[in-house]
Protein backbone atom coordinates (compact mmCIF):
# COMPACT_ATOMS: atom_id res chain seq x y z
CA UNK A 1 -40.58 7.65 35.30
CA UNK A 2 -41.94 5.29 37.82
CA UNK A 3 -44.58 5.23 40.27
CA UNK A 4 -41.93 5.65 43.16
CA UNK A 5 -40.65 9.33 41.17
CA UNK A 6 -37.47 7.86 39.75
CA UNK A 7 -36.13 8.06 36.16
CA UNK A 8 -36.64 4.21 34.78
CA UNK A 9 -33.14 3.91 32.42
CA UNK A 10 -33.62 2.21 29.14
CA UNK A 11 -30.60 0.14 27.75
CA UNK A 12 -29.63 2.33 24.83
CA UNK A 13 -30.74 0.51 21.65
CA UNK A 14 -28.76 0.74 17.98
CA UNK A 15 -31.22 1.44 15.20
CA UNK A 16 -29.09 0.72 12.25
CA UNK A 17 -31.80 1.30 9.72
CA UNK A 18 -32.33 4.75 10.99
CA UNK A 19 -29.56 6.21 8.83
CA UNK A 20 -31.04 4.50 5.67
CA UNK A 21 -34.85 5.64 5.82
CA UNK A 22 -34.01 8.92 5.00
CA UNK A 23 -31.14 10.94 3.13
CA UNK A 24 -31.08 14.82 3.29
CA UNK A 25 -31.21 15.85 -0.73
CA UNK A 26 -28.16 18.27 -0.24
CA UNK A 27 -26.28 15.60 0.83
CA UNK A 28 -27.27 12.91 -1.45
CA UNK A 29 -27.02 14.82 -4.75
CA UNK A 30 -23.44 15.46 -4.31
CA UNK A 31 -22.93 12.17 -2.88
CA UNK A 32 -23.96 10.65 -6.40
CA UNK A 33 -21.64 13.45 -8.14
CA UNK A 34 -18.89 11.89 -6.23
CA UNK A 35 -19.91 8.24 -6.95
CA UNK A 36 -20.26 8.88 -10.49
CA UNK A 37 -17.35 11.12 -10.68
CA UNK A 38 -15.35 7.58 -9.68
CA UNK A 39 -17.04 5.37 -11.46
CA UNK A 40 -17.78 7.03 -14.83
CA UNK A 41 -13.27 6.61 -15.68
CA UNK A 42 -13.54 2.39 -14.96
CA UNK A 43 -17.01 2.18 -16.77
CA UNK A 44 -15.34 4.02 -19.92
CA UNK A 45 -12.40 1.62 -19.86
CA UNK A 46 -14.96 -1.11 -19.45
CA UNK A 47 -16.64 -0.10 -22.44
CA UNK A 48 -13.46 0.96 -24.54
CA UNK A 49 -11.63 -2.04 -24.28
CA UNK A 50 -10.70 -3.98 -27.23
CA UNK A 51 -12.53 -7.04 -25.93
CA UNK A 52 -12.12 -9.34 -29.60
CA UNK A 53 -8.68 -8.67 -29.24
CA UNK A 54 -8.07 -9.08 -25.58
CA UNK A 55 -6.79 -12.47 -26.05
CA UNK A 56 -4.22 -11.52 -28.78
CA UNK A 57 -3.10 -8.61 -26.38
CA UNK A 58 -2.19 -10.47 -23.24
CA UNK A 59 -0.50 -12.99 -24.88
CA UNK A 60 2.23 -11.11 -26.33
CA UNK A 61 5.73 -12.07 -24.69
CA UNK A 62 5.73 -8.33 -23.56
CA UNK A 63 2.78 -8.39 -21.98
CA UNK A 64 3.57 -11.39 -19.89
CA UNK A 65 7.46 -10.31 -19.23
CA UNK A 66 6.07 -6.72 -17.35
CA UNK A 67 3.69 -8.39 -15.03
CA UNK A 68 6.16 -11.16 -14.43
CA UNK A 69 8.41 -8.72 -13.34
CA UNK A 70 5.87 -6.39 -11.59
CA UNK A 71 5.16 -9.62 -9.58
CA UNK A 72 8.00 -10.15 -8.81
CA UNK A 73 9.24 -6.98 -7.81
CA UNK A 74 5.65 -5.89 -5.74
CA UNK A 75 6.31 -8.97 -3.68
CA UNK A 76 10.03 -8.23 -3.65
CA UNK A 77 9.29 -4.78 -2.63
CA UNK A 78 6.51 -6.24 -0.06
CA UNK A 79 8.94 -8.70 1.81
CA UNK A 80 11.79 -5.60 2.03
CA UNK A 81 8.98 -3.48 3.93
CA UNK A 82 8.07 -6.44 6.35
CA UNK A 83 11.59 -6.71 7.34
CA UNK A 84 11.94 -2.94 8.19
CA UNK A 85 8.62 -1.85 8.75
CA UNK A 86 7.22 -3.65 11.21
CA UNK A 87 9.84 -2.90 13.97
CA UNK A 88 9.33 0.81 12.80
CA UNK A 89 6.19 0.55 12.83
CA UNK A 90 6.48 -0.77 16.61
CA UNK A 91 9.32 1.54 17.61
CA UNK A 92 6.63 4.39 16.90
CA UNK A 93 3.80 2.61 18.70
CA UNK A 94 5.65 1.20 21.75
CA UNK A 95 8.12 3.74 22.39
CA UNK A 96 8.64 7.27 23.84
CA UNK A 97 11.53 9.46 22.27
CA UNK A 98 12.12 13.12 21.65
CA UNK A 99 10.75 14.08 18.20
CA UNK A 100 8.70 10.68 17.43
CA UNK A 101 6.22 13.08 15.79
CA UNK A 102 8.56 14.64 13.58
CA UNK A 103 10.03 10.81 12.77
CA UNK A 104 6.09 9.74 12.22
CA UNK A 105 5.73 12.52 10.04
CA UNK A 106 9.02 11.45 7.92
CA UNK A 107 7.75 8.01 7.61
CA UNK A 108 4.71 8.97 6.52
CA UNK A 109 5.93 11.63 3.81
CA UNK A 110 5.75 9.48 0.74
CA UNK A 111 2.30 9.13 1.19
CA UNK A 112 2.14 12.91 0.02
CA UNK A 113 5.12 13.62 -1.73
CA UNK A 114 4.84 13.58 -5.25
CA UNK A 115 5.90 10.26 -7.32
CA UNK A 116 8.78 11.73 -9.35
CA UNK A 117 9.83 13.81 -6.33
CA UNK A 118 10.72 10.65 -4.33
CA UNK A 119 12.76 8.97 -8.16
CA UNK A 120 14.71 12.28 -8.32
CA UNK A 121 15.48 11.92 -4.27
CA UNK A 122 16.05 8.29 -4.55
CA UNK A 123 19.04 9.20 -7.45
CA UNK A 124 20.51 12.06 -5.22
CA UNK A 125 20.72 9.33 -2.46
CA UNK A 126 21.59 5.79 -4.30
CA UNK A 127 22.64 7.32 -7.61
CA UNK A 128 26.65 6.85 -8.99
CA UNK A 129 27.29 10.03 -7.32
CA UNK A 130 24.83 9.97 -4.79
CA UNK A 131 25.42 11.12 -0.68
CA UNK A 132 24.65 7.02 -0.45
CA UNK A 133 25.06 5.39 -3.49
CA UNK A 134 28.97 6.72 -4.62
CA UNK A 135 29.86 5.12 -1.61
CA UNK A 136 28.29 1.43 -2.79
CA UNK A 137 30.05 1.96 -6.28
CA UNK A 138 33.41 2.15 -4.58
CA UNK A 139 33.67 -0.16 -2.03
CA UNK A 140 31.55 -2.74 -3.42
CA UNK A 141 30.83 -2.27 -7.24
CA UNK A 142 26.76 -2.06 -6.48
CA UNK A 143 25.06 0.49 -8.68
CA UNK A 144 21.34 0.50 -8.02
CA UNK A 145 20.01 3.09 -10.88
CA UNK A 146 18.39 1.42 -13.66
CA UNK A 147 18.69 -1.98 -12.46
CA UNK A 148 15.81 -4.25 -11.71
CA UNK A 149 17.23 -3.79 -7.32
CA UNK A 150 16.15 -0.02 -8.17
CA UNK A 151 12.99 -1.35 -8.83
CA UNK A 152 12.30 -2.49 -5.98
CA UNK A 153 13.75 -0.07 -4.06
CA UNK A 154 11.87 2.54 -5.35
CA UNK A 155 7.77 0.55 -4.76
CA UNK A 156 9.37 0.08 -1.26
CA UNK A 157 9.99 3.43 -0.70
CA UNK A 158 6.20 4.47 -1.76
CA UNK A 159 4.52 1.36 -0.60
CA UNK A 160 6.27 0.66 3.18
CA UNK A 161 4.15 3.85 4.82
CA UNK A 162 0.92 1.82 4.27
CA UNK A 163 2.20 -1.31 5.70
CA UNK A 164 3.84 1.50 8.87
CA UNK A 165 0.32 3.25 9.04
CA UNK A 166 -1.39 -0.34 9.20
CA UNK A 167 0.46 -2.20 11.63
CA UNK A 168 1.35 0.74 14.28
CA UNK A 169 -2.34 1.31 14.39
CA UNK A 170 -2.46 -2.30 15.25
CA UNK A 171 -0.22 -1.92 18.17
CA UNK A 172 -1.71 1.45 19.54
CA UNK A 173 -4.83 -1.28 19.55
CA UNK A 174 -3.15 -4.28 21.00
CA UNK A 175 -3.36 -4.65 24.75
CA UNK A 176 0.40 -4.05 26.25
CA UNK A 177 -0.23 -5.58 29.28
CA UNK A 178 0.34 -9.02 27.19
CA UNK A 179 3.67 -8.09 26.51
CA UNK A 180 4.42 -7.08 30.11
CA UNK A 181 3.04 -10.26 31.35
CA UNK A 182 5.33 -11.83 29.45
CA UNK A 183 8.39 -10.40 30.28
CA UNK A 184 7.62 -10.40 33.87
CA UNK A 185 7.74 -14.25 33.43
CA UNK A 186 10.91 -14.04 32.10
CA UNK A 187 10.39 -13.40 28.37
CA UNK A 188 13.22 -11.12 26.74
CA UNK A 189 11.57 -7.96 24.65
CA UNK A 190 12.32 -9.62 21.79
CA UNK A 191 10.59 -12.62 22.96
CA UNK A 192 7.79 -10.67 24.12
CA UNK A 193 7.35 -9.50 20.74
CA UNK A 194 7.82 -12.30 18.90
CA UNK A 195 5.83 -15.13 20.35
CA UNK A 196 2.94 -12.43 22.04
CA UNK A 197 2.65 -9.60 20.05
CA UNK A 198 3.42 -10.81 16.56
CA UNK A 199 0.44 -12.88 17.15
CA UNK A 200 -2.09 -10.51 18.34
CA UNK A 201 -1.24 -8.13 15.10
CA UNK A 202 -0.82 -10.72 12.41
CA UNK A 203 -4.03 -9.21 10.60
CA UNK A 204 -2.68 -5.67 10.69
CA UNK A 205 0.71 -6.94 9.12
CA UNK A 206 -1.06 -9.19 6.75
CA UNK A 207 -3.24 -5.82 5.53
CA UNK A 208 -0.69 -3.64 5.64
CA UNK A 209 1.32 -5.76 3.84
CA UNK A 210 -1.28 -6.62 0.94
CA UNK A 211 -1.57 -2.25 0.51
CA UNK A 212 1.67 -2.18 0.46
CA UNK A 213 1.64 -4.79 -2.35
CA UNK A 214 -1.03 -3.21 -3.88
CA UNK A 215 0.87 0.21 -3.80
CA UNK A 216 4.20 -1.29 -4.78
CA UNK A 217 2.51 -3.01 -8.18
CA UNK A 218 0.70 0.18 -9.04
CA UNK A 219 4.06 2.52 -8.80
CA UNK A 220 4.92 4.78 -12.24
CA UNK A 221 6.78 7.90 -11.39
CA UNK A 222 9.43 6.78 -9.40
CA UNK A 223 9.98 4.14 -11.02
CA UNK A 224 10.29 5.33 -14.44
CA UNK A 225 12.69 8.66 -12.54
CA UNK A 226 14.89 6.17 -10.57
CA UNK A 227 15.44 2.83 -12.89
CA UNK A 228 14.05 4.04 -16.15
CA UNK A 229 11.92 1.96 -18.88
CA UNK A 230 14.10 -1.29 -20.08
CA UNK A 231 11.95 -4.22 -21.03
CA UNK A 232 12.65 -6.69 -19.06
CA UNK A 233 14.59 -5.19 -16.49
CA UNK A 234 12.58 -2.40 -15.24
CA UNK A 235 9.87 -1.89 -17.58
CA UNK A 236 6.86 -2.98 -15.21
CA UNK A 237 2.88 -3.04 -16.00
CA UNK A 238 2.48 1.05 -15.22
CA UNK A 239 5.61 2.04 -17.17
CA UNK A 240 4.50 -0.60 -20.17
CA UNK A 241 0.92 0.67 -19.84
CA UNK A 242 2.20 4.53 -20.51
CA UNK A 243 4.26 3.23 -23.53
CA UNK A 244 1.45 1.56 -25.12
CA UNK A 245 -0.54 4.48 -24.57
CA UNK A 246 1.68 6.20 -27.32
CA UNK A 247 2.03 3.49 -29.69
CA UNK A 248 -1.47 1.08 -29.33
CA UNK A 249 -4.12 2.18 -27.08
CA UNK A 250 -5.88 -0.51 -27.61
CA UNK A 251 -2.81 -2.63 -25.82
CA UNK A 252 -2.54 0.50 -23.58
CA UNK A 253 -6.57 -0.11 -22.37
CA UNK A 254 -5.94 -4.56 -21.99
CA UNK A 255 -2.59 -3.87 -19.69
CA UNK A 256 -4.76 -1.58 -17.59
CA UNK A 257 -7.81 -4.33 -17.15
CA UNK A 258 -5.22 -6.50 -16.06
CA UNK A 259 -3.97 -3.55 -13.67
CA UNK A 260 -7.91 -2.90 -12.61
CA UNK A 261 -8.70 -7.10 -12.10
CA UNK A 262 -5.63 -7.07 -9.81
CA UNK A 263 -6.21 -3.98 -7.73
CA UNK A 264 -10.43 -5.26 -7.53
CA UNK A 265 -8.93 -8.93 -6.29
CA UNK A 266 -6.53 -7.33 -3.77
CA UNK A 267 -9.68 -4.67 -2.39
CA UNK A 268 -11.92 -7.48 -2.15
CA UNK A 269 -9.15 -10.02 -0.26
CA UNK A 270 -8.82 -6.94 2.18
CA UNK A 271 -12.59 -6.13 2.91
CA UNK A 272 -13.29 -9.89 3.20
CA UNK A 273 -10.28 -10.93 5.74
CA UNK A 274 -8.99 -7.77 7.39
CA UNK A 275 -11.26 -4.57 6.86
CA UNK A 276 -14.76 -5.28 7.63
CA UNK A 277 -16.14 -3.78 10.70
CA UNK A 278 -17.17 -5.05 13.71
């Protein structure tokens, strides 16, 4: 307060260190439980793995033909959810229809539905006989089960609601008015959203799209439910990593450090480039 009786306002300073000087024991305690709790699995796998015999173990031709095709088949599954995502993902954001919440909530059900539930729903859809898929056997001879195109089919059915989630929260944070501007100059909407808006969310898309990657190289369940285990056609690094598991853990343990030296690269790419805060 000053001299004349008014209230002198301060600027309101951050203290950043405050939160770090002192941590409330019930809160740390469990807070190492949890740390541990995640760390203790990737330390054991650390310390279990065959290290003298690493080398021998990712060289084998089998080895080598699952994460070529897991490569190839992420990134497959990656480019498939660019394509359709993104105007999703702005349809949601940019638009007002009746039940977007209920079409949200759709999009964003793989997220929670179980693995092998989305295979077996994938087969009653694009299967020989499926509602979708009899209908692609007749007219054009396509059959998608079991084939390396049901492969990718089912990572982009688990892996597009990350890249969905990413880049509509992009757009609820993009300024609109940029868009407007531009097609009150003359731009088309598609125009609009190609030259302005594409621009302004390119690092939303690029980390949604690197999850959905991430995701898409990391899928098992319905995989393995929807196109099955064939080396070299569908047999990727998860589904080779669970049949080593039965036959050579020690092979089992070497596929997953490739698995773990992948999914570290992609985390630290993202929290670099796209996820640090301001």
């Amino acid at each position: 307060m000053t001299d004349t009786g008014t209230v002198e306002t301060r600027p309101r300073r951050d203290r950043p260190g405050l939160r770090s000087r002192t941590v409330p024991v019930p809160l740390l305690v469990p807070a190492l439980i949890g740390l541990a709790f995640l760390l203790l699995p990737l330390i054991a796998l650390l310390v279990r793995a065959p290290w003298r015999s690493l080398p021998e173990q990712l060289t084998s031709p089998g080895v080598w033909e699952a994460l070529r095709l897991s490569l190839v088949c992420a990134t497959s599954a990656t480019g498939l959810s660019l394509v359709v995502g993104v105007p999703l993902a702005w349809l949601l954001a940019r638009t007002r229809f009746p039940g977007r919440g209920f079409v949200r909530a759709l999009v964003t059900l793989p997220l929670v539905l179980p693995p092998v539930v989305g295979g077996v729903a994938l087969l009653l859809a694009f299967g020989r006989n499926g509602v979708a898929g009899q209908w692609l056997d007749a007219w054009f001879g396509i059959t998608l089960p079991f084939t390396t195109t049901g492969v990718v089919l089912a990572e982009t059915f688990v892996a597009m609601p990350f890249l969905v989630i990413s880049v509509e929260g992009t757009l609820k944070a993009a300024d609109p008015r940029y868009e407007e501007a531009a097609t009150t100059l003359g731009a088309s909407r598609f125009t609009a959203f190609r030259r302005v808006t594409l621009p302004l969310i390119a690092p939303g898309i690029a980390a949604g799209a690197v999850l959905a990657w991430a995701r898409a190289l990391g899928e098992f369940g319905a995989t393995i439910t929807f196109a099955g285990n064939f080396p070299g056609r569908t047999q990727t690094m998860p589904l080779a990593v669970y049949l080593a598991l039965q036959n050579d853990p020690a092979a089992a343990i070497a596929l997953s450090l490739v698995l773990l030296a992948v999914s570290i690269a992609v985390l630290a790419a993202l929290r670099d480039r796209w996820l640090t805060p301001p």
